[in-house]
PDB file of N, CA and C in Angstrom:
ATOM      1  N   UNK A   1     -18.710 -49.393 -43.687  1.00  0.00           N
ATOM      2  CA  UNK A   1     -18.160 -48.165 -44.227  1.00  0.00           C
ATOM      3  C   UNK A   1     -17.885 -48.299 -45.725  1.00  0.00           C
ATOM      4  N   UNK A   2     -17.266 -49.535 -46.188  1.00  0.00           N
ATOM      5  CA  UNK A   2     -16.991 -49.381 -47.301  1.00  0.00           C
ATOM      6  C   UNK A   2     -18.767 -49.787 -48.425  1.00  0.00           C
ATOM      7  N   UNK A   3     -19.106 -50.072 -47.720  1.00  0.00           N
ATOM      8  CA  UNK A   3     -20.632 -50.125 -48.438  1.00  0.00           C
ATOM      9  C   UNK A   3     -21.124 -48.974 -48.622  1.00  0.00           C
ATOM     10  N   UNK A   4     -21.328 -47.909 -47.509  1.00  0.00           N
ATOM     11  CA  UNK A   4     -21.575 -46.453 -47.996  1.00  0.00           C
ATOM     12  C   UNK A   4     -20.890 -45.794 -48.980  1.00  0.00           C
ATOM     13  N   UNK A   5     -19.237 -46.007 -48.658  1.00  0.00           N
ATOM     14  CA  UNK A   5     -18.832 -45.015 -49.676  1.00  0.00           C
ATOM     15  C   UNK A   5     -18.853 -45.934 -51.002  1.00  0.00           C
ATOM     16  N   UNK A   6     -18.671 -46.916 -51.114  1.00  0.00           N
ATOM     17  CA  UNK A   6     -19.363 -47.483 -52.543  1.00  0.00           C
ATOM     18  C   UNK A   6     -20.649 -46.952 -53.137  1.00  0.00           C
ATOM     19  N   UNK A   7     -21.505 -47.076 -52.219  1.00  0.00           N
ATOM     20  CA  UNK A   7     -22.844 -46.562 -52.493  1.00  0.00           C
ATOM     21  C   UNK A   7     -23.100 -44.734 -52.935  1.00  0.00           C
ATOM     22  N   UNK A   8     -22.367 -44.188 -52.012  1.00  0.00           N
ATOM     23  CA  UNK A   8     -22.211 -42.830 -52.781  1.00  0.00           C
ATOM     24  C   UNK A   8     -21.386 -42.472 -53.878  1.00  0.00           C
ATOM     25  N   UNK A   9     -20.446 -43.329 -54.432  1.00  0.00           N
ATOM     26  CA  UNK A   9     -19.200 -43.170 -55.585  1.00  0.00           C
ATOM     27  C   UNK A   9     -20.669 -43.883 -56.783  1.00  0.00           C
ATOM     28  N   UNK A  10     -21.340 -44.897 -56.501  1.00  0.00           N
ATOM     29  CA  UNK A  10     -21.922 -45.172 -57.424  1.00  0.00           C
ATOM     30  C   UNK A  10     -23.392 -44.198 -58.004  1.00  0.00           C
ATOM     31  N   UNK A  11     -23.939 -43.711 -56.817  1.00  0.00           N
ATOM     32  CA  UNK A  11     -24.672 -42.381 -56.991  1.00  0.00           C
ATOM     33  C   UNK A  11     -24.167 -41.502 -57.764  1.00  0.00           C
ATOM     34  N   UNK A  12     -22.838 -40.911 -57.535  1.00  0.00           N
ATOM     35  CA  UNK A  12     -22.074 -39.805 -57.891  1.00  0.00           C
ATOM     36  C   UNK A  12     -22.086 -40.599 -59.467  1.00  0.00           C
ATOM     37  N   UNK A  13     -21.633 -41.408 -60.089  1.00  0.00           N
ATOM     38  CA  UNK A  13     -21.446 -41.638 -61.530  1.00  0.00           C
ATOM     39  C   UNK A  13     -23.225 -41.939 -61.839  1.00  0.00           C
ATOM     40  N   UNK A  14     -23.993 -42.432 -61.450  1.00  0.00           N
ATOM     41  CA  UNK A  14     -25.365 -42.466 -62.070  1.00  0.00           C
ATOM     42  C   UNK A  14     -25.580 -40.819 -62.269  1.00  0.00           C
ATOM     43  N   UNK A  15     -25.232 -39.971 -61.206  1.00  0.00           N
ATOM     44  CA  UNK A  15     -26.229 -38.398 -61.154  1.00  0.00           C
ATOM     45  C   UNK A  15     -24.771 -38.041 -62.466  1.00  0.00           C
ATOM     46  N   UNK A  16     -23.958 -38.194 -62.737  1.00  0.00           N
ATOM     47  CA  UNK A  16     -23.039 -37.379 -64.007  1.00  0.00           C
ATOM     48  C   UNK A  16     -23.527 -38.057 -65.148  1.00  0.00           C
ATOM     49  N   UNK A  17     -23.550 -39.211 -65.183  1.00  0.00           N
ATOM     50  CA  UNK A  17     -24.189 -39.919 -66.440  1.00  0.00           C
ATOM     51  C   UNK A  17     -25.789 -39.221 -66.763  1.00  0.00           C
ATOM     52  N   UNK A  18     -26.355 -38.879 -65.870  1.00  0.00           N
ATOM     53  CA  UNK A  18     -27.600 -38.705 -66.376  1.00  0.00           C
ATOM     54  C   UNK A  18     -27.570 -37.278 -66.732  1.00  0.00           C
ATOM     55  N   UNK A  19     -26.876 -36.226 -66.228  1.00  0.00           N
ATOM     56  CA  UNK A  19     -26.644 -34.948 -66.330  1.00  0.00           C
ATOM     57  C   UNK A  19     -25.967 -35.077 -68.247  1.00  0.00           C
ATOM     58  N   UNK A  20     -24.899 -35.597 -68.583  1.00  0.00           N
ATOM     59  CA  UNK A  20     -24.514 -36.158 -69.789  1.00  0.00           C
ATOM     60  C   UNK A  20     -25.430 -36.541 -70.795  1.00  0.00           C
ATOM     61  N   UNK A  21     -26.108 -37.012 -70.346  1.00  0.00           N
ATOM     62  CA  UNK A  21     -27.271 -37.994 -71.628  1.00  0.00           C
ATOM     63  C   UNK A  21     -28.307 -36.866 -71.231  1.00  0.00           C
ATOM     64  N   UNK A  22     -28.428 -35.938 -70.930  1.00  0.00           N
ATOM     65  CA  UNK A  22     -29.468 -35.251 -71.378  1.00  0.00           C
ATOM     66  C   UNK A  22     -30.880 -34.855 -70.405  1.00  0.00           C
ATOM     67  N   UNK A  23     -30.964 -36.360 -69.399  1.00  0.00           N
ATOM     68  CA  UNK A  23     -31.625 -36.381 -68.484  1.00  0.00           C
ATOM     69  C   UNK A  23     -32.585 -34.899 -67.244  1.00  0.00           C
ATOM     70  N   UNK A  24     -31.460 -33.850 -67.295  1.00  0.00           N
ATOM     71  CA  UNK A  24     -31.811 -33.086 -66.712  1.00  0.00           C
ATOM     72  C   UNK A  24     -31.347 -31.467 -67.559  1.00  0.00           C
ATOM     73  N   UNK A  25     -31.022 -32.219 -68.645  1.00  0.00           N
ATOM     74  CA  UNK A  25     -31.578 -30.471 -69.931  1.00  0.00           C
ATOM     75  C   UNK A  25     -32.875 -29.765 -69.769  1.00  0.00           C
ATOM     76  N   UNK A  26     -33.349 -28.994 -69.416  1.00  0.00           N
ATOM     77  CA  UNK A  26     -34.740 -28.069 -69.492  1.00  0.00           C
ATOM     78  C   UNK A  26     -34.799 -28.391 -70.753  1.00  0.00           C
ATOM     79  N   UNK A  27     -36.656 -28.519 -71.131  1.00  0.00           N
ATOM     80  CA  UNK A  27     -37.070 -28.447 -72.134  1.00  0.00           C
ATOM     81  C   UNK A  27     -37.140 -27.108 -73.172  1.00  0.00           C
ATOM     82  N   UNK A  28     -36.931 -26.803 -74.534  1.00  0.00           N
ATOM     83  CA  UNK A  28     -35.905 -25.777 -74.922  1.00  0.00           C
ATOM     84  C   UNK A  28     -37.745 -24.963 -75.219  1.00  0.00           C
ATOM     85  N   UNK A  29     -37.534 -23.706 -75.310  1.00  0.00           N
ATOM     86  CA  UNK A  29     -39.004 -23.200 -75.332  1.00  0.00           C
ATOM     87  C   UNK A  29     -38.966 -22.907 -76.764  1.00  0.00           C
ATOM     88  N   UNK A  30     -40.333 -22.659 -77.081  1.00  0.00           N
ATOM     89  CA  UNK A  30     -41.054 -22.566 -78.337  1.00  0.00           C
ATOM     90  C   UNK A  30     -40.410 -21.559 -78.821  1.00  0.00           C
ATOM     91  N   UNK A  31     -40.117 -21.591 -80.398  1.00  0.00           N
ATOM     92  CA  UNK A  31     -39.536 -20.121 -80.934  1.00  0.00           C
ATOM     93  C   UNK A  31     -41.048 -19.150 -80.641  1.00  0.00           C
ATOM     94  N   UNK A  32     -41.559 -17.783 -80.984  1.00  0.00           N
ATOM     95  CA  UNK A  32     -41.983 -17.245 -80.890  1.00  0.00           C
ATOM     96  C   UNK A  32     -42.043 -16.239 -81.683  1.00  0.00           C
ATOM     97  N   UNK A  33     -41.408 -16.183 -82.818  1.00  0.00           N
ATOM     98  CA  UNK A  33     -40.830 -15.287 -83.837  1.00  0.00           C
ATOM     99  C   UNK A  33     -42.020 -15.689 -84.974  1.00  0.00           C
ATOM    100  N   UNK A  34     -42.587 -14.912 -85.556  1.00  0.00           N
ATOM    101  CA  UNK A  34     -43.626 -14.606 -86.831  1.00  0.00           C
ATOM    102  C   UNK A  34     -44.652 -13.863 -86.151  1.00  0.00           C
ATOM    103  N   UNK A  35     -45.635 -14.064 -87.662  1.00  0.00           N
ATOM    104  CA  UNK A  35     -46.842 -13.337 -87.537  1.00  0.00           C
ATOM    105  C   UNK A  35     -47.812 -14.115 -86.617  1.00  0.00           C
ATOM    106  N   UNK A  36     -48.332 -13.794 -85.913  1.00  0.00           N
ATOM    107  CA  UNK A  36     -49.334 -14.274 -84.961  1.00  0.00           C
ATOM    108  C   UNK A  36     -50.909 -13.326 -85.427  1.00  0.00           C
ATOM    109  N   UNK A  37     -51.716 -14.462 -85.654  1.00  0.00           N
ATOM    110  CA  UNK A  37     -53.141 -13.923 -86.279  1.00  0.00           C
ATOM    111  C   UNK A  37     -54.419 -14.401 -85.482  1.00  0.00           C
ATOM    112  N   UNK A  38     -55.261 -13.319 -84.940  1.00  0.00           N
ATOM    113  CA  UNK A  38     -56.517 -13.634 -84.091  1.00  0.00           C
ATOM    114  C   UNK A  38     -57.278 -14.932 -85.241  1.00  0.00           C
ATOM    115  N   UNK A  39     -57.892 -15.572 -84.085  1.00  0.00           N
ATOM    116  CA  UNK A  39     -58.285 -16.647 -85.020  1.00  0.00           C
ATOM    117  C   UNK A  39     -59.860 -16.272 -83.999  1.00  0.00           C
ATOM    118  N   UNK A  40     -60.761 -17.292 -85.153  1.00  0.00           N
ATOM    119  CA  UNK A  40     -62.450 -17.149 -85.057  1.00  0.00           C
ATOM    120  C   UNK A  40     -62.955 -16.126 -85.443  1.00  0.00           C
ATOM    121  N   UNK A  41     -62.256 -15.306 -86.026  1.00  0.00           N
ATOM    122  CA  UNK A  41     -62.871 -13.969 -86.048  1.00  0.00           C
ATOM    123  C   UNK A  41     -63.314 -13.637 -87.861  1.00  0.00           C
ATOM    124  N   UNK A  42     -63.814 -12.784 -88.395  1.00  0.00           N
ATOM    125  CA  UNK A  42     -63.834 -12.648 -89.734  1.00  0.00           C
ATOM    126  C   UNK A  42     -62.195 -11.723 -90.166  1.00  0.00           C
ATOM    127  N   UNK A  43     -61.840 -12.397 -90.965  1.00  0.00           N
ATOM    128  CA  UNK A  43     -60.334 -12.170 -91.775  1.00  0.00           C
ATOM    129  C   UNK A  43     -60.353 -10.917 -91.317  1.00  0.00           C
ATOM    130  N   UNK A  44     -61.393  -9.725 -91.789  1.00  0.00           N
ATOM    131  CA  UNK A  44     -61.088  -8.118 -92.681  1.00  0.00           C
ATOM    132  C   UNK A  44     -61.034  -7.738 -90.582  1.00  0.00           C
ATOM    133  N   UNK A  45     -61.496  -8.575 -90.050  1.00  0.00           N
ATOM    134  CA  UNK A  45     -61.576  -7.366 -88.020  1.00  0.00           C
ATOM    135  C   UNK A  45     -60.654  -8.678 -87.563  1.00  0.00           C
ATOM    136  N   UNK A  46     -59.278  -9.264 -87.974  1.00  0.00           N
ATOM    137  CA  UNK A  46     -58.887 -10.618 -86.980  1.00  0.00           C
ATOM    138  C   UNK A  46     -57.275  -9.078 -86.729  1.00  0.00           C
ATOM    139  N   UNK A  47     -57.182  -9.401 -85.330  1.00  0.00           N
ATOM    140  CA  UNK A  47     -56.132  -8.976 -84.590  1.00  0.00           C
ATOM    141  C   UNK A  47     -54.859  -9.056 -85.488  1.00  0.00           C
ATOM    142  N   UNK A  48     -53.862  -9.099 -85.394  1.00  0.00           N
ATOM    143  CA  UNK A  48     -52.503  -9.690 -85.671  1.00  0.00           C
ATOM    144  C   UNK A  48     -50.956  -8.729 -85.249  1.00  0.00           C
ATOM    145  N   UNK A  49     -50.052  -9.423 -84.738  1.00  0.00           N
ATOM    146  CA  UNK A  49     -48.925  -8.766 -84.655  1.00  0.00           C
ATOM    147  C   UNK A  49     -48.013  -9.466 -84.959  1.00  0.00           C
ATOM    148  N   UNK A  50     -46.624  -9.431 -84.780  1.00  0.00           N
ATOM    149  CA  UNK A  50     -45.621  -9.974 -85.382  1.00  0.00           C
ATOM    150  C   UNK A  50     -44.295 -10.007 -84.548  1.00  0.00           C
ATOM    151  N   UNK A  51     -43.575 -10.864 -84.334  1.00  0.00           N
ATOM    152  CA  UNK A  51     -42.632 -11.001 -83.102  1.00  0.00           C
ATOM    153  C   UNK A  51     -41.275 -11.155 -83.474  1.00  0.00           C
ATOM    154  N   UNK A  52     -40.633 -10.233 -83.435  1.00  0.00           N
ATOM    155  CA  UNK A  52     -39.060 -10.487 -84.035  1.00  0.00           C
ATOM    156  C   UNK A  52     -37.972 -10.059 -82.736  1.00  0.00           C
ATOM    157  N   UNK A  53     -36.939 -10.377 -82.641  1.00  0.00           N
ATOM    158  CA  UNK A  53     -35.561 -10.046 -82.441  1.00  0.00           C
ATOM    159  C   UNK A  53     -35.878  -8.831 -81.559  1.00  0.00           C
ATOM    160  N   UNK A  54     -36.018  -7.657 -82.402  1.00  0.00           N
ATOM    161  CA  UNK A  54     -36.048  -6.315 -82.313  1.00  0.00           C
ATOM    162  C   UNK A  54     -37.422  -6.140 -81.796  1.00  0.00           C
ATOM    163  N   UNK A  55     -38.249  -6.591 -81.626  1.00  0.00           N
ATOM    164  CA  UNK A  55     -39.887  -5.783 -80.997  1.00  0.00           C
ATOM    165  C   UNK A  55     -40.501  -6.570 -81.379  1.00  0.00           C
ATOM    166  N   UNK A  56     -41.826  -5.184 -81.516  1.00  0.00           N
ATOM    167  CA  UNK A  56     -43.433  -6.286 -81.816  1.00  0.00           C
ATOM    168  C   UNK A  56     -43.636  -5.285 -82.573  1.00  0.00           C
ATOM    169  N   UNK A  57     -44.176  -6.060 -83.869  1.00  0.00           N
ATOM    170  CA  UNK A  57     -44.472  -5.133 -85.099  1.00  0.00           C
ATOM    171  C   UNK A  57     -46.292  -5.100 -85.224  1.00  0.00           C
ATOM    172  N   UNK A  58     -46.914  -3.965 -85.626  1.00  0.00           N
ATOM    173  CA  UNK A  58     -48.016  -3.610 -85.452  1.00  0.00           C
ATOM    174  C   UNK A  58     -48.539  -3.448 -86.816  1.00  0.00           C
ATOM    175  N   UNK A  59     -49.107  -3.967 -88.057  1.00  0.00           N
ATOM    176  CA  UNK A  59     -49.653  -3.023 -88.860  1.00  0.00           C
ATOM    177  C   UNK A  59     -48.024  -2.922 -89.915  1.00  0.00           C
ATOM    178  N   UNK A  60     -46.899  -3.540 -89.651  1.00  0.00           N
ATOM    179  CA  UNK A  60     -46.086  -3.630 -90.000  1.00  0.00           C
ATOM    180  C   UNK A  60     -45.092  -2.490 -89.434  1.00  0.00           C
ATOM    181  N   UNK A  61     -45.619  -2.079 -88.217  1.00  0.00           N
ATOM    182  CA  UNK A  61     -44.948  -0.509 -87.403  1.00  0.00           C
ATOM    183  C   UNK A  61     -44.208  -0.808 -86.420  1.00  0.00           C
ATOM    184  N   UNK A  62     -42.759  -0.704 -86.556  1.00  0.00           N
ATOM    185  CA  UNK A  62     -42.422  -1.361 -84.813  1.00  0.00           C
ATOM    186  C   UNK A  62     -43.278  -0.660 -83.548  1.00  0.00           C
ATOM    187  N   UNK A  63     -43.953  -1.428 -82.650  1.00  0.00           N
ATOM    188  CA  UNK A  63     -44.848  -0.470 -81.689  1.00  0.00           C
ATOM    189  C   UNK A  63     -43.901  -1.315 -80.447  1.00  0.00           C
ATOM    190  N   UNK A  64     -43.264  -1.625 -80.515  1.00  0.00           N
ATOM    191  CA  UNK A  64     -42.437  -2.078 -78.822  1.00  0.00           C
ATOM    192  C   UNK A  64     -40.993  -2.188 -79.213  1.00  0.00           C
ATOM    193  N   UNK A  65     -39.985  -2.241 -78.939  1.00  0.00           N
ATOM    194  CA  UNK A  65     -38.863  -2.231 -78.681  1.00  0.00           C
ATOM    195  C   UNK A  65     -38.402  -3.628 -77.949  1.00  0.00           C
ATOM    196  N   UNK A  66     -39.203  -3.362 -76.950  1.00  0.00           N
ATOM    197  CA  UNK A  66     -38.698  -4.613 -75.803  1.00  0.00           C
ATOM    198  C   UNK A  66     -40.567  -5.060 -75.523  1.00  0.00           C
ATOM    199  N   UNK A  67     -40.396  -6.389 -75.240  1.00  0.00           N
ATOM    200  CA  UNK A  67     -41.293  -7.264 -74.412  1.00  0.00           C
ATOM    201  C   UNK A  67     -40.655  -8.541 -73.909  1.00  0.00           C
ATOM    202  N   UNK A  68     -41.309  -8.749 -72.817  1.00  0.00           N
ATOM    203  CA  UNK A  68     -40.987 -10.212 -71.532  1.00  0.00           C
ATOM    204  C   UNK A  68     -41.467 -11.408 -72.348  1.00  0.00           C
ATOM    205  N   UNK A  69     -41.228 -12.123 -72.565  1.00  0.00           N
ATOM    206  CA  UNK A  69     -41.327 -13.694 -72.777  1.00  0.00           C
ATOM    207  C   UNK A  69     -40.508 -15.119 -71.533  1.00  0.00           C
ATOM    208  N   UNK A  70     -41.309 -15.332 -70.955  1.00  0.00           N
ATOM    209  CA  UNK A  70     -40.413 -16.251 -70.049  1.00  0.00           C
ATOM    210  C   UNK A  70     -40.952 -17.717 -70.212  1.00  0.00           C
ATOM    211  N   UNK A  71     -41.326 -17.960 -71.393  1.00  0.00           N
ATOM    212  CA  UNK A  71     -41.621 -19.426 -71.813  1.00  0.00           C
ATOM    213  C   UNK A  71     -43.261 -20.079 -71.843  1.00  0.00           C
ATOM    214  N   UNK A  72     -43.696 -18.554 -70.945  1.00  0.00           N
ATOM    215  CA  UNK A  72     -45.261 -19.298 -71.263  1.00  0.00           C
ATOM    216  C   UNK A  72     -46.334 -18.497 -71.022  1.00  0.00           C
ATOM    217  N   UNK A  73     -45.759 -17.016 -70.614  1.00  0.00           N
ATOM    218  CA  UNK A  73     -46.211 -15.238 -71.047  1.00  0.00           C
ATOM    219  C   UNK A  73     -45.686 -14.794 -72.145  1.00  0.00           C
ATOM    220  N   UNK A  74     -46.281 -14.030 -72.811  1.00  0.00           N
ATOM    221  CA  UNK A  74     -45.789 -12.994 -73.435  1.00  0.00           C
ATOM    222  C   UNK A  74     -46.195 -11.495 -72.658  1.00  0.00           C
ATOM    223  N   UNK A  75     -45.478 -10.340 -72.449  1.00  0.00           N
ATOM    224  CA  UNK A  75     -46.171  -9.399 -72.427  1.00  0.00           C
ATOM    225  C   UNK A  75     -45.247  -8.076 -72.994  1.00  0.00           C
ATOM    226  N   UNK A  76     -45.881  -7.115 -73.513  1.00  0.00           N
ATOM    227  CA  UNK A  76     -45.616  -5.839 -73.864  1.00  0.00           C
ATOM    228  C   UNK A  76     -46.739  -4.572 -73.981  1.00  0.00           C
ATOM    229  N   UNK A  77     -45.765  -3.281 -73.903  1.00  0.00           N
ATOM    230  CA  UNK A  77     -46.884  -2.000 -73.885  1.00  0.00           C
ATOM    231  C   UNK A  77     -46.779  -1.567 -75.588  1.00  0.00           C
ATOM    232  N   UNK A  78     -47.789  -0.970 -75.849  1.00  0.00           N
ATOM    233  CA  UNK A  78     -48.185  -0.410 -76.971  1.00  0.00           C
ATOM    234  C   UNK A  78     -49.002   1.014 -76.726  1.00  0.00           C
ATOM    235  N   UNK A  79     -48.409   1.924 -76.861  1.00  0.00           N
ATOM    236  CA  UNK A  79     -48.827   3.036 -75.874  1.00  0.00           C
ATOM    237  C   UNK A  79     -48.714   3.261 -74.429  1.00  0.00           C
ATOM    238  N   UNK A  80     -50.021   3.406 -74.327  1.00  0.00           N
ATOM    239  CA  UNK A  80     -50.417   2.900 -73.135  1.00  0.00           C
ATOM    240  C   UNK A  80     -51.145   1.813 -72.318  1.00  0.00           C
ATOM    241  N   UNK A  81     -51.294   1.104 -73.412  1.00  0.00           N
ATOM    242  CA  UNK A  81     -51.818  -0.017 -73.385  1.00  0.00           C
ATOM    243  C   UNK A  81     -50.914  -1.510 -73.071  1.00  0.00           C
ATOM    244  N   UNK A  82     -51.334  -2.512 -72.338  1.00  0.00           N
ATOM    245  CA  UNK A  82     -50.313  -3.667 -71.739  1.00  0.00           C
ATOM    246  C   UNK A  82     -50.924  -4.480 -72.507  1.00  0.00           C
ATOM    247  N   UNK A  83     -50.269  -5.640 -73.052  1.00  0.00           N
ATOM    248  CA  UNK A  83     -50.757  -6.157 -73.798  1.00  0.00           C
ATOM    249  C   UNK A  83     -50.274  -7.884 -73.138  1.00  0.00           C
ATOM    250  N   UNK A  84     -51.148  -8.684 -72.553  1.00  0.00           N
ATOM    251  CA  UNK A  84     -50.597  -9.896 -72.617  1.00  0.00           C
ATOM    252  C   UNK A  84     -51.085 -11.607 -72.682  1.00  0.00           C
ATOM    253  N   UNK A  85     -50.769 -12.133 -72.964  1.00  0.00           N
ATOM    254  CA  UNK A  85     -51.031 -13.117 -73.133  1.00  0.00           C
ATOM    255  C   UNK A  85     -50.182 -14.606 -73.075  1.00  0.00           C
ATOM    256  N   UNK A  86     -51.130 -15.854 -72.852  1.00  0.00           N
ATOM    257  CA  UNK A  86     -50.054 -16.978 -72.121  1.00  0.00           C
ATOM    258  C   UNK A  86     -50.297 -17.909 -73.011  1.00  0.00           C
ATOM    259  N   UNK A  87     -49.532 -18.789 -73.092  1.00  0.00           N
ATOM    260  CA  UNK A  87     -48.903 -19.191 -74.692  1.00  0.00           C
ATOM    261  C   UNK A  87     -49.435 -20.846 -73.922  1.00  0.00           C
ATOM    262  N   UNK A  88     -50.227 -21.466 -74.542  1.00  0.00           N
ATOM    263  CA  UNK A  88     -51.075 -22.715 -74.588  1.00  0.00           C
ATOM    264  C   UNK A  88     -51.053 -23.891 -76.012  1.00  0.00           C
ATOM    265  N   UNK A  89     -50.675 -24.605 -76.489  1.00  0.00           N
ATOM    266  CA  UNK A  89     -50.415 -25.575 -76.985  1.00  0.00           C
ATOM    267  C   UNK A  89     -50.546 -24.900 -78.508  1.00  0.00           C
ATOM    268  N   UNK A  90     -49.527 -24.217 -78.515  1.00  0.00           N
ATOM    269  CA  UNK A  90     -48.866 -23.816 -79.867  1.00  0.00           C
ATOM    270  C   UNK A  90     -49.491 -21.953 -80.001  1.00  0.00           C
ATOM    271  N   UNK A  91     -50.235 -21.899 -79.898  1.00  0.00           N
ATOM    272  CA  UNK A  91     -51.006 -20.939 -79.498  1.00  0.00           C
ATOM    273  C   UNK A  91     -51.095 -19.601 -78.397  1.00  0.00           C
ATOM    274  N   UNK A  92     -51.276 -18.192 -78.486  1.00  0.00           N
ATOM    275  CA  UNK A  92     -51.343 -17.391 -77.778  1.00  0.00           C
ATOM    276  C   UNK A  92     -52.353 -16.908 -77.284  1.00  0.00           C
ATOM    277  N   UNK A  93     -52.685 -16.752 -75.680  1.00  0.00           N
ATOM    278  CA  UNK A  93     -54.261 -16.519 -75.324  1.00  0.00           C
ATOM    279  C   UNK A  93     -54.118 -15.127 -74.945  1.00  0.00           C
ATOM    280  N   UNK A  94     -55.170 -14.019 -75.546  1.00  0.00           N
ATOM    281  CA  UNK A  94     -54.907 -12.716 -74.854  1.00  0.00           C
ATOM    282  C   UNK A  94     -55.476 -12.583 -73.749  1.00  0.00           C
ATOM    283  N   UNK A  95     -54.866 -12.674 -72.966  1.00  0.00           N
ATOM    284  CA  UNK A  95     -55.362 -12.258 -71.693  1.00  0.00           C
ATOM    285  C   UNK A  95     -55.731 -11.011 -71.277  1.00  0.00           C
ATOM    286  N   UNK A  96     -54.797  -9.808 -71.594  1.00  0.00           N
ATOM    287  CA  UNK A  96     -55.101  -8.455 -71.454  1.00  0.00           C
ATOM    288  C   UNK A  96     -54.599  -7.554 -72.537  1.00  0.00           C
ATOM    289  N   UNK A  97     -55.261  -6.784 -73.094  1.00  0.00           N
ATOM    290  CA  UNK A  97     -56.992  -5.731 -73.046  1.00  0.00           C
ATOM    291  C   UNK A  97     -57.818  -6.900 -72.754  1.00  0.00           C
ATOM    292  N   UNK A  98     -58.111  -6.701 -72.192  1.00  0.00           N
ATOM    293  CA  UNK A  98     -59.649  -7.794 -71.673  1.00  0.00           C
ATOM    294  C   UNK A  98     -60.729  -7.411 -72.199  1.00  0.00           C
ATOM    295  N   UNK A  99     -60.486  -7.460 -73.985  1.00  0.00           N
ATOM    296  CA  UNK A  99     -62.688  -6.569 -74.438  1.00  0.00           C
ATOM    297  C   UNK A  99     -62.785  -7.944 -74.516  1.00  0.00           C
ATOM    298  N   UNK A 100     -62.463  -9.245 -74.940  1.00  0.00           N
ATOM    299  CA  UNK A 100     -62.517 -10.439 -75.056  1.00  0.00           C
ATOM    300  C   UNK A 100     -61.502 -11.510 -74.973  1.00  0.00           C
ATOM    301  N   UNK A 101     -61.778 -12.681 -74.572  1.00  0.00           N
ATOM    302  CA  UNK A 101     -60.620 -13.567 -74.645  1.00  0.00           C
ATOM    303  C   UNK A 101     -60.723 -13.893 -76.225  1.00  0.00           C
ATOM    304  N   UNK A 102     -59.521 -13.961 -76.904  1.00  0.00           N
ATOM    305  CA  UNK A 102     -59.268 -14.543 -77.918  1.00  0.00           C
ATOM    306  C   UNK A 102     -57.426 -15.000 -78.061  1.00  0.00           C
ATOM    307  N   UNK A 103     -57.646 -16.312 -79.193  1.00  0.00           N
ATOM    308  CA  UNK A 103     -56.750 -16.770 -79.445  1.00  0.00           C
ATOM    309  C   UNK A 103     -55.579 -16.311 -81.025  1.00  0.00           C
ATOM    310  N   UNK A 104     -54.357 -16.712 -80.901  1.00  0.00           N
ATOM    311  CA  UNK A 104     -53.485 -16.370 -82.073  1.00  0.00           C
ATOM    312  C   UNK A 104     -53.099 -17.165 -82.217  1.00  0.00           C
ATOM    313  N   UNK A 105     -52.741 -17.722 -83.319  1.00  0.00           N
ATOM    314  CA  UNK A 105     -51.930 -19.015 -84.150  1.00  0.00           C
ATOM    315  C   UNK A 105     -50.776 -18.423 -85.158  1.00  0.00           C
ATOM    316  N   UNK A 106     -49.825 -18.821 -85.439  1.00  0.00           N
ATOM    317  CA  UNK A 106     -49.028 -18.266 -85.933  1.00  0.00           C
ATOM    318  C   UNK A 106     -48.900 -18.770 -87.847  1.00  0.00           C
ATOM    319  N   UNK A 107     -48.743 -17.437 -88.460  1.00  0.00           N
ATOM    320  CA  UNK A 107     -49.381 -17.491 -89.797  1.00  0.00           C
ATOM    321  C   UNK A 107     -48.943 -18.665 -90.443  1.00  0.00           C
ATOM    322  N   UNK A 108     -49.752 -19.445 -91.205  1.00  0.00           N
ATOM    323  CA  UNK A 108     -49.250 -20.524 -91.676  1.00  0.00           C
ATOM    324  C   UNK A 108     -49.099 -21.716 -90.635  1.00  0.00           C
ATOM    325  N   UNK A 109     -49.506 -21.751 -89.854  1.00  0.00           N
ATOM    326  CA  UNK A 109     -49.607 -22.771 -89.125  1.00  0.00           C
ATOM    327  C   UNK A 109     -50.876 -23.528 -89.266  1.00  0.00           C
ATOM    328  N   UNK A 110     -51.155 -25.359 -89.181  1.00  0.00           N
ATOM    329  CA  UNK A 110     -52.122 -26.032 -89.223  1.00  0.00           C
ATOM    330  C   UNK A 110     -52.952 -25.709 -88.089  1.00  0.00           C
ATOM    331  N   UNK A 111     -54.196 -25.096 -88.519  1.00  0.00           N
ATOM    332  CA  UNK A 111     -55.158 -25.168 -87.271  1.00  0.00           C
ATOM    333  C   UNK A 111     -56.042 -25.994 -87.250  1.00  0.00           C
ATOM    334  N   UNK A 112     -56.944 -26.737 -86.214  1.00  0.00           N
ATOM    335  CA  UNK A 112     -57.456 -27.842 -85.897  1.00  0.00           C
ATOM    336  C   UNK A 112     -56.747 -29.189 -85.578  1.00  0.00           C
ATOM    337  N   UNK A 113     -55.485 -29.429 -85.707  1.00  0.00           N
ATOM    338  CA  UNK A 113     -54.855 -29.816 -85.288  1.00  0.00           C
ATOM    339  C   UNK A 113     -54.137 -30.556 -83.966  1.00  0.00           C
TER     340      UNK A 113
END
């Protein structure tokens, strides 16, 4: 008996110690805030929008109010249009309008990298 409850008093301080040091913090998600710019494309036809606080800026136009971000979607409407895409090693993939898959990097960021 006294071996078990030793054995669980010493569990109980390993699982608080590790909760303490950090051990079981979620990893904190990517900011998501700037300009985000279609990449591969020629400069004068490349996509771009912009992600703040307050919405999603279009052309420099707020066109959303609200959009979902849950760490590895983005999505929002623009009209009538849904707009979304899943966020891949620094990077945003559009997934939908579906005329093509293409990617966004955020302005000023190293690409090739």
């Amino acid at each position: 008996m006294f071996i078990l409850v030793s054995g669980l008093a010493l569990s109980g301080f390993i699982a608080v110690g590790a909760a303490k040091g950090g051990l079981f913090t979620p990893t904190p998600e990517p900011s998501i805030y700037g300009t985000w710019i279609e990449q591969d494309v020629a400069p004068y036809a490349a996509d771009q929008f912009e992600l703040r606080a307050n919405g999603v800026y279009v052309s420099g136009r707020l066109v959303s109010t609200t959009y979902e971000w849950d760490g590895s979607q983005l999505r929002y409407r623009m009209g009538d249009e849904t707009y979304r895409y899943t966020f891949e090693e620094g990077q945003f993939i559009r997934q939908q309008p579906a005329h093509y898959v293409s990617s966004f990097a955020r302005q000023g960021a190293k690409q090739g990298s």
